[in-house]
PDB file of N, CA and C in Angstrom:
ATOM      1  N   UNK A   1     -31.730 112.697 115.260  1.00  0.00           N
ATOM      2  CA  UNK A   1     -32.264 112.193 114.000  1.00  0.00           C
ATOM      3  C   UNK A   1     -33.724 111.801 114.229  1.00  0.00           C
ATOM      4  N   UNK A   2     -34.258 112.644 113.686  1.00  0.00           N
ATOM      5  CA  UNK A   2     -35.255 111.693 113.170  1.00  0.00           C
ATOM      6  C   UNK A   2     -36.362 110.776 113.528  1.00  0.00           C
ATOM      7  N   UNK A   3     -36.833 109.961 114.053  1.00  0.00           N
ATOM      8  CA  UNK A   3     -37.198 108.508 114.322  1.00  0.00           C
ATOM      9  C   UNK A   3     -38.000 107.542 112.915  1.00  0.00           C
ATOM     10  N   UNK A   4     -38.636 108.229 111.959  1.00  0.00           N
ATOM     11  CA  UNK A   4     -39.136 108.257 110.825  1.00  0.00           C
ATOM     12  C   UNK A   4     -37.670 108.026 109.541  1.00  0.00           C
ATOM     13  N   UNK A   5     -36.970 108.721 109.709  1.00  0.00           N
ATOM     14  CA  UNK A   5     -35.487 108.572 109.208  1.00  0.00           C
ATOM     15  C   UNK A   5     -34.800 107.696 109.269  1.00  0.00           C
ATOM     16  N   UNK A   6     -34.655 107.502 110.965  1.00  0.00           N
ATOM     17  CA  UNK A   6     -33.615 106.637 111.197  1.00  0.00           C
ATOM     18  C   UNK A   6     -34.116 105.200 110.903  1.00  0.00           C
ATOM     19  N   UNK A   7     -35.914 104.603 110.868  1.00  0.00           N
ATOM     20  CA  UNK A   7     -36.422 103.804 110.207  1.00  0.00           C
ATOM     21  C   UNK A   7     -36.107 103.715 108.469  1.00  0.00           C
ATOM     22  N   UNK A   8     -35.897 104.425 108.189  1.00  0.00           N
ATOM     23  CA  UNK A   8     -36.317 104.447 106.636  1.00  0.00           C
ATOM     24  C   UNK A   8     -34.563 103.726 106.500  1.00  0.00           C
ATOM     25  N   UNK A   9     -33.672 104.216 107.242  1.00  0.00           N
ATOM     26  CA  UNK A   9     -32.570 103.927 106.814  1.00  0.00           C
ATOM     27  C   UNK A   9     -32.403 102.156 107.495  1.00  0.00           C
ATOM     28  N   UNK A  10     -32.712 101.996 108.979  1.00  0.00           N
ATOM     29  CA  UNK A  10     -33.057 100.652 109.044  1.00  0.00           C
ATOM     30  C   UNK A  10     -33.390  99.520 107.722  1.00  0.00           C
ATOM     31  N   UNK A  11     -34.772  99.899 107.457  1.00  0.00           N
ATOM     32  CA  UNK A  11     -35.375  99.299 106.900  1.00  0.00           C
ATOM     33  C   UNK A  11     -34.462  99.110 105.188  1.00  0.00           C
ATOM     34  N   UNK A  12     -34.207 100.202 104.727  1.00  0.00           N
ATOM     35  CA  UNK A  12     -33.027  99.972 103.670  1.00  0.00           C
ATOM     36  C   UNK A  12     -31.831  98.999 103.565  1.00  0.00           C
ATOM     37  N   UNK A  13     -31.163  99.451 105.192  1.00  0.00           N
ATOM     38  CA  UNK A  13     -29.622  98.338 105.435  1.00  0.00           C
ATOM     39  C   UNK A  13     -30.196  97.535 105.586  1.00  0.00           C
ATOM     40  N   UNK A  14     -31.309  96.597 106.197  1.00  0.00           N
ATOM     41  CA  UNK A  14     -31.690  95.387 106.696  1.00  0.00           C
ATOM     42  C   UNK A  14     -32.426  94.697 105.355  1.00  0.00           C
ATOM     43  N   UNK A  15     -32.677  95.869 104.204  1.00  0.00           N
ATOM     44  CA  UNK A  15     -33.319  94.710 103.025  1.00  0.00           C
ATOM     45  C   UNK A  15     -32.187  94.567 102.165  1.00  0.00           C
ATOM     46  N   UNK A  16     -30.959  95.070 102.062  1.00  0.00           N
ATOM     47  CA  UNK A  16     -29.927  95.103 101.311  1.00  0.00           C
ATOM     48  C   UNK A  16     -29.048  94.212 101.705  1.00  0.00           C
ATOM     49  N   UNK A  17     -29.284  94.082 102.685  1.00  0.00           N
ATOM     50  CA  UNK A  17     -28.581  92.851 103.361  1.00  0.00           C
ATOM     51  C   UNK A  17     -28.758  91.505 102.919  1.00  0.00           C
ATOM     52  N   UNK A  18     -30.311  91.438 103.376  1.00  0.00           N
ATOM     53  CA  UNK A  18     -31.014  90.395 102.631  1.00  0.00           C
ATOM     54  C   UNK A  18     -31.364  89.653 101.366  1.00  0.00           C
ATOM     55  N   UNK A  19     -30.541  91.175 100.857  1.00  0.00           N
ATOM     56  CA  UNK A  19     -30.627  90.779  99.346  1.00  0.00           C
ATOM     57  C   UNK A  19     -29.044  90.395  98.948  1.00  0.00           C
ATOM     58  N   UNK A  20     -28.345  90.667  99.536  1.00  0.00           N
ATOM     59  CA  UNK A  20     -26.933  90.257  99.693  1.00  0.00           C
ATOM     60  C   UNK A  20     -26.686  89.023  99.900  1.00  0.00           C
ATOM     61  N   UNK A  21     -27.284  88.229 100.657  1.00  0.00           N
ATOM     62  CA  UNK A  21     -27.179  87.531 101.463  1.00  0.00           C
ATOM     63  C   UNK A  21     -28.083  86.210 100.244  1.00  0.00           C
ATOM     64  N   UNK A  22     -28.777  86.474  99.959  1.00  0.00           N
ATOM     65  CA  UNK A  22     -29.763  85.949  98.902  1.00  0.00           C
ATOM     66  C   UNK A  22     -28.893  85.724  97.370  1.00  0.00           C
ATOM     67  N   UNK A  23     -28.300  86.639  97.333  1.00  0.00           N
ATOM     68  CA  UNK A  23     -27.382  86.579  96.134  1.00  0.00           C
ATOM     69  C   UNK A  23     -26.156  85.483  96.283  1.00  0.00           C
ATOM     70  N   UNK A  24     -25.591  85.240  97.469  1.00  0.00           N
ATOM     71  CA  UNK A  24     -24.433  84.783  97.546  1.00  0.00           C
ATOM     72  C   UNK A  24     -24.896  83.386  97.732  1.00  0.00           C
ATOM     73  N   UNK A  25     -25.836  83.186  98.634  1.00  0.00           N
ATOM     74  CA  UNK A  25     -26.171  81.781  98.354  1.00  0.00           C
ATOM     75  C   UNK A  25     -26.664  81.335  97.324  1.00  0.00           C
ATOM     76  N   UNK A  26     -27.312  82.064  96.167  1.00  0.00           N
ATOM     77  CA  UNK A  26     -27.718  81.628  95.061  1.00  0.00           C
ATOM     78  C   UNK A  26     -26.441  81.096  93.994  1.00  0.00           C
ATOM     79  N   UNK A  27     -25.195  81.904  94.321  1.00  0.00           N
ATOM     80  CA  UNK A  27     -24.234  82.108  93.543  1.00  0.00           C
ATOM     81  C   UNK A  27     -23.084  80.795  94.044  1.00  0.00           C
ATOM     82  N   UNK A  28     -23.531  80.706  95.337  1.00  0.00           N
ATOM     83  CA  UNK A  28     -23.026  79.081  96.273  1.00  0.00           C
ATOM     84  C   UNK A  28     -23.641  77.854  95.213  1.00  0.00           C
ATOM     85  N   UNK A  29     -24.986  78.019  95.535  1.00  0.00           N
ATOM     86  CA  UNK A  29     -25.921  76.959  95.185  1.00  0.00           C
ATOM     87  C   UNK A  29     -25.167  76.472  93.197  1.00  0.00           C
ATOM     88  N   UNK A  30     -25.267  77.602  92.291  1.00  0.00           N
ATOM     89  CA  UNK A  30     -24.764  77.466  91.407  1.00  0.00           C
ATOM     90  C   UNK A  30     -23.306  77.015  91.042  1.00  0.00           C
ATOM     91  N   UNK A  31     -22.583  77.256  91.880  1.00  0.00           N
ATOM     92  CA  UNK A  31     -21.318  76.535  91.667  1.00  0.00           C
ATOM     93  C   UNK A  31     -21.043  75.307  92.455  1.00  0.00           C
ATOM     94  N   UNK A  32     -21.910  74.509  93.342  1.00  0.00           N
ATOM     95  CA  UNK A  32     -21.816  73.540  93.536  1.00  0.00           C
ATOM     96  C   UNK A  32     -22.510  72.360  92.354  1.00  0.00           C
ATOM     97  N   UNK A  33     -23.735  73.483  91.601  1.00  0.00           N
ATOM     98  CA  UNK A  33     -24.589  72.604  90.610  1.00  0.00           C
ATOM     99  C   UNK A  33     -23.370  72.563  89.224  1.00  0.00           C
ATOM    100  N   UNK A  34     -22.993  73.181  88.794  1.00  0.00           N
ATOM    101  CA  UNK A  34     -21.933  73.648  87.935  1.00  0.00           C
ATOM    102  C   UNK A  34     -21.347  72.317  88.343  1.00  0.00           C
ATOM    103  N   UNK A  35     -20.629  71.536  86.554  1.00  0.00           N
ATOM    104  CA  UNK A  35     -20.103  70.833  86.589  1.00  0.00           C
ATOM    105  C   UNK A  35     -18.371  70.782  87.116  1.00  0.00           C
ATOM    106  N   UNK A  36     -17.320  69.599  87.414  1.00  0.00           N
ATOM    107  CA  UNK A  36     -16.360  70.300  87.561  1.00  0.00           C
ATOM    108  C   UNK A  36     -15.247  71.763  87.173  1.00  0.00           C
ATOM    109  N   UNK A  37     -15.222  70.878  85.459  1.00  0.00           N
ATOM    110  CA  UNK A  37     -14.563  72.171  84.711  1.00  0.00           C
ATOM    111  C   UNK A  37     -15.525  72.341  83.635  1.00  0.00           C
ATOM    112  N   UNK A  38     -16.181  73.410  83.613  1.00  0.00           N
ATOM    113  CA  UNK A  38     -16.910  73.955  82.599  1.00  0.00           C
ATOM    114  C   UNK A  38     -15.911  74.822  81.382  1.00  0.00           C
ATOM    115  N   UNK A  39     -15.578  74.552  79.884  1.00  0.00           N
ATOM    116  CA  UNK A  39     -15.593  75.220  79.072  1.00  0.00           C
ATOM    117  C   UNK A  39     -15.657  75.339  78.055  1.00  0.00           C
ATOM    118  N   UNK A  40     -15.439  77.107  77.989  1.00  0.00           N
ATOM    119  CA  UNK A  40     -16.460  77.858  77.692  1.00  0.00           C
ATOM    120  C   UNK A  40     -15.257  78.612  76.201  1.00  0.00           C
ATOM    121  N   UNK A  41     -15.878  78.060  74.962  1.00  0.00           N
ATOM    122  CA  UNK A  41     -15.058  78.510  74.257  1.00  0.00           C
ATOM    123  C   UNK A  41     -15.071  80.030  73.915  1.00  0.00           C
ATOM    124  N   UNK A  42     -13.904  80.554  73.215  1.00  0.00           N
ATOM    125  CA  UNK A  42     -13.238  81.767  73.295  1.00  0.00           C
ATOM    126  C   UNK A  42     -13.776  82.606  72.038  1.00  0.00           C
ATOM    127  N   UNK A  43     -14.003  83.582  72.051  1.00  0.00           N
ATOM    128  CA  UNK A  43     -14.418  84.569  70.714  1.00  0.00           C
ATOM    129  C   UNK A  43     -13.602  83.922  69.490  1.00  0.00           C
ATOM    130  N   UNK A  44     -12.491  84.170  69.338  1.00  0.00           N
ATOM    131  CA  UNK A  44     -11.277  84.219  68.737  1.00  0.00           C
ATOM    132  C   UNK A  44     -11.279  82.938  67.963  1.00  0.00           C
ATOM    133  N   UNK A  45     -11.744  81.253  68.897  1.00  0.00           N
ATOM    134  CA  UNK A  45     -11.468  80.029  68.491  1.00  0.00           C
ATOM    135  C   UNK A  45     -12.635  79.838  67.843  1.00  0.00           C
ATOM    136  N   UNK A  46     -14.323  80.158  68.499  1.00  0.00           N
ATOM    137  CA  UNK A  46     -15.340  80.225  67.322  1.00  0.00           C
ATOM    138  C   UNK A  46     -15.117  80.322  65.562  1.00  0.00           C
ATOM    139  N   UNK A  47     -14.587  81.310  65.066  1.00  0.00           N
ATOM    140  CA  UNK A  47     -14.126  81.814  64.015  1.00  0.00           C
ATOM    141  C   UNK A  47     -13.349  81.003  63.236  1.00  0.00           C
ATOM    142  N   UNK A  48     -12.181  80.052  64.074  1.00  0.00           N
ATOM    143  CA  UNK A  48     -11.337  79.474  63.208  1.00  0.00           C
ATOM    144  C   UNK A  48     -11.880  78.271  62.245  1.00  0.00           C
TER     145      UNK A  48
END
Protein backbone atom coordinates (compact mmCIF):
# COMPACT_ATOMS: atom_id res chain seq x y z
CA UNK A 1 0.00 0.00 0.00
CA UNK A 2 0.74 2.99 -0.60
CA UNK A 3 2.47 5.26 2.07
CA UNK A 4 0.40 8.48 0.88
CA UNK A 5 -2.79 6.09 1.23
CA UNK A 6 -2.16 4.41 4.06
CA UNK A 7 -1.83 8.19 5.62
CA UNK A 8 -4.91 9.44 4.17
CA UNK A 9 -6.67 6.50 5.77
CA UNK A 10 -4.75 7.13 9.22
CA UNK A 11 -5.54 10.47 9.27
CA UNK A 12 -9.45 9.73 8.52
CA UNK A 13 -9.76 6.78 11.45
CA UNK A 14 -7.86 9.01 13.90
CA UNK A 15 -10.26 12.21 13.15
CA UNK A 16 -13.41 10.05 13.33
CA UNK A 17 -12.49 8.88 16.31
CA UNK A 18 -12.08 12.11 17.70
CA UNK A 19 -15.08 13.10 16.64
CA UNK A 20 -16.67 10.12 18.27
CA UNK A 21 -15.23 10.56 21.16
CA UNK A 22 -16.26 14.38 21.25
CA UNK A 23 -19.80 13.43 20.66
CA UNK A 24 -20.19 11.07 23.52
CA UNK A 25 -18.85 13.24 26.00
CA UNK A 26 -20.93 16.02 24.88
CA UNK A 27 -23.95 13.67 25.06
CA UNK A 28 -22.43 12.60 28.88
CA UNK A 29 -22.08 16.23 29.75
CA UNK A 30 -25.88 16.77 28.67
CA UNK A 31 -27.45 14.18 30.59
CA UNK A 32 -25.81 14.88 33.68
CA UNK A 33 -27.02 18.79 33.02
CA UNK A 34 -30.58 17.41 32.15
CA UNK A 35 -32.87 17.56 34.95
CA UNK A 36 -33.94 14.27 36.76
CA UNK A 37 -37.16 13.36 34.84
CA UNK A 38 -37.67 15.55 31.99
CA UNK A 39 -41.27 15.56 30.32
CA UNK A 40 -41.83 15.90 27.29
CA UNK A 41 -45.44 16.02 26.23
CA UNK A 42 -46.94 13.75 23.50
CA UNK A 43 -48.36 14.81 19.93
CA UNK A 44 -51.66 13.25 20.67
CA UNK A 45 -52.10 15.07 24.43
CA UNK A 46 -51.15 18.68 22.84
CA UNK A 47 -54.49 18.56 20.90
CA UNK A 48 -56.76 17.51 23.67
Amino acid sequence: MDPYVAAGYGVTVVTLGAYALRILRRGRTLARSAPERATVPLAREERR
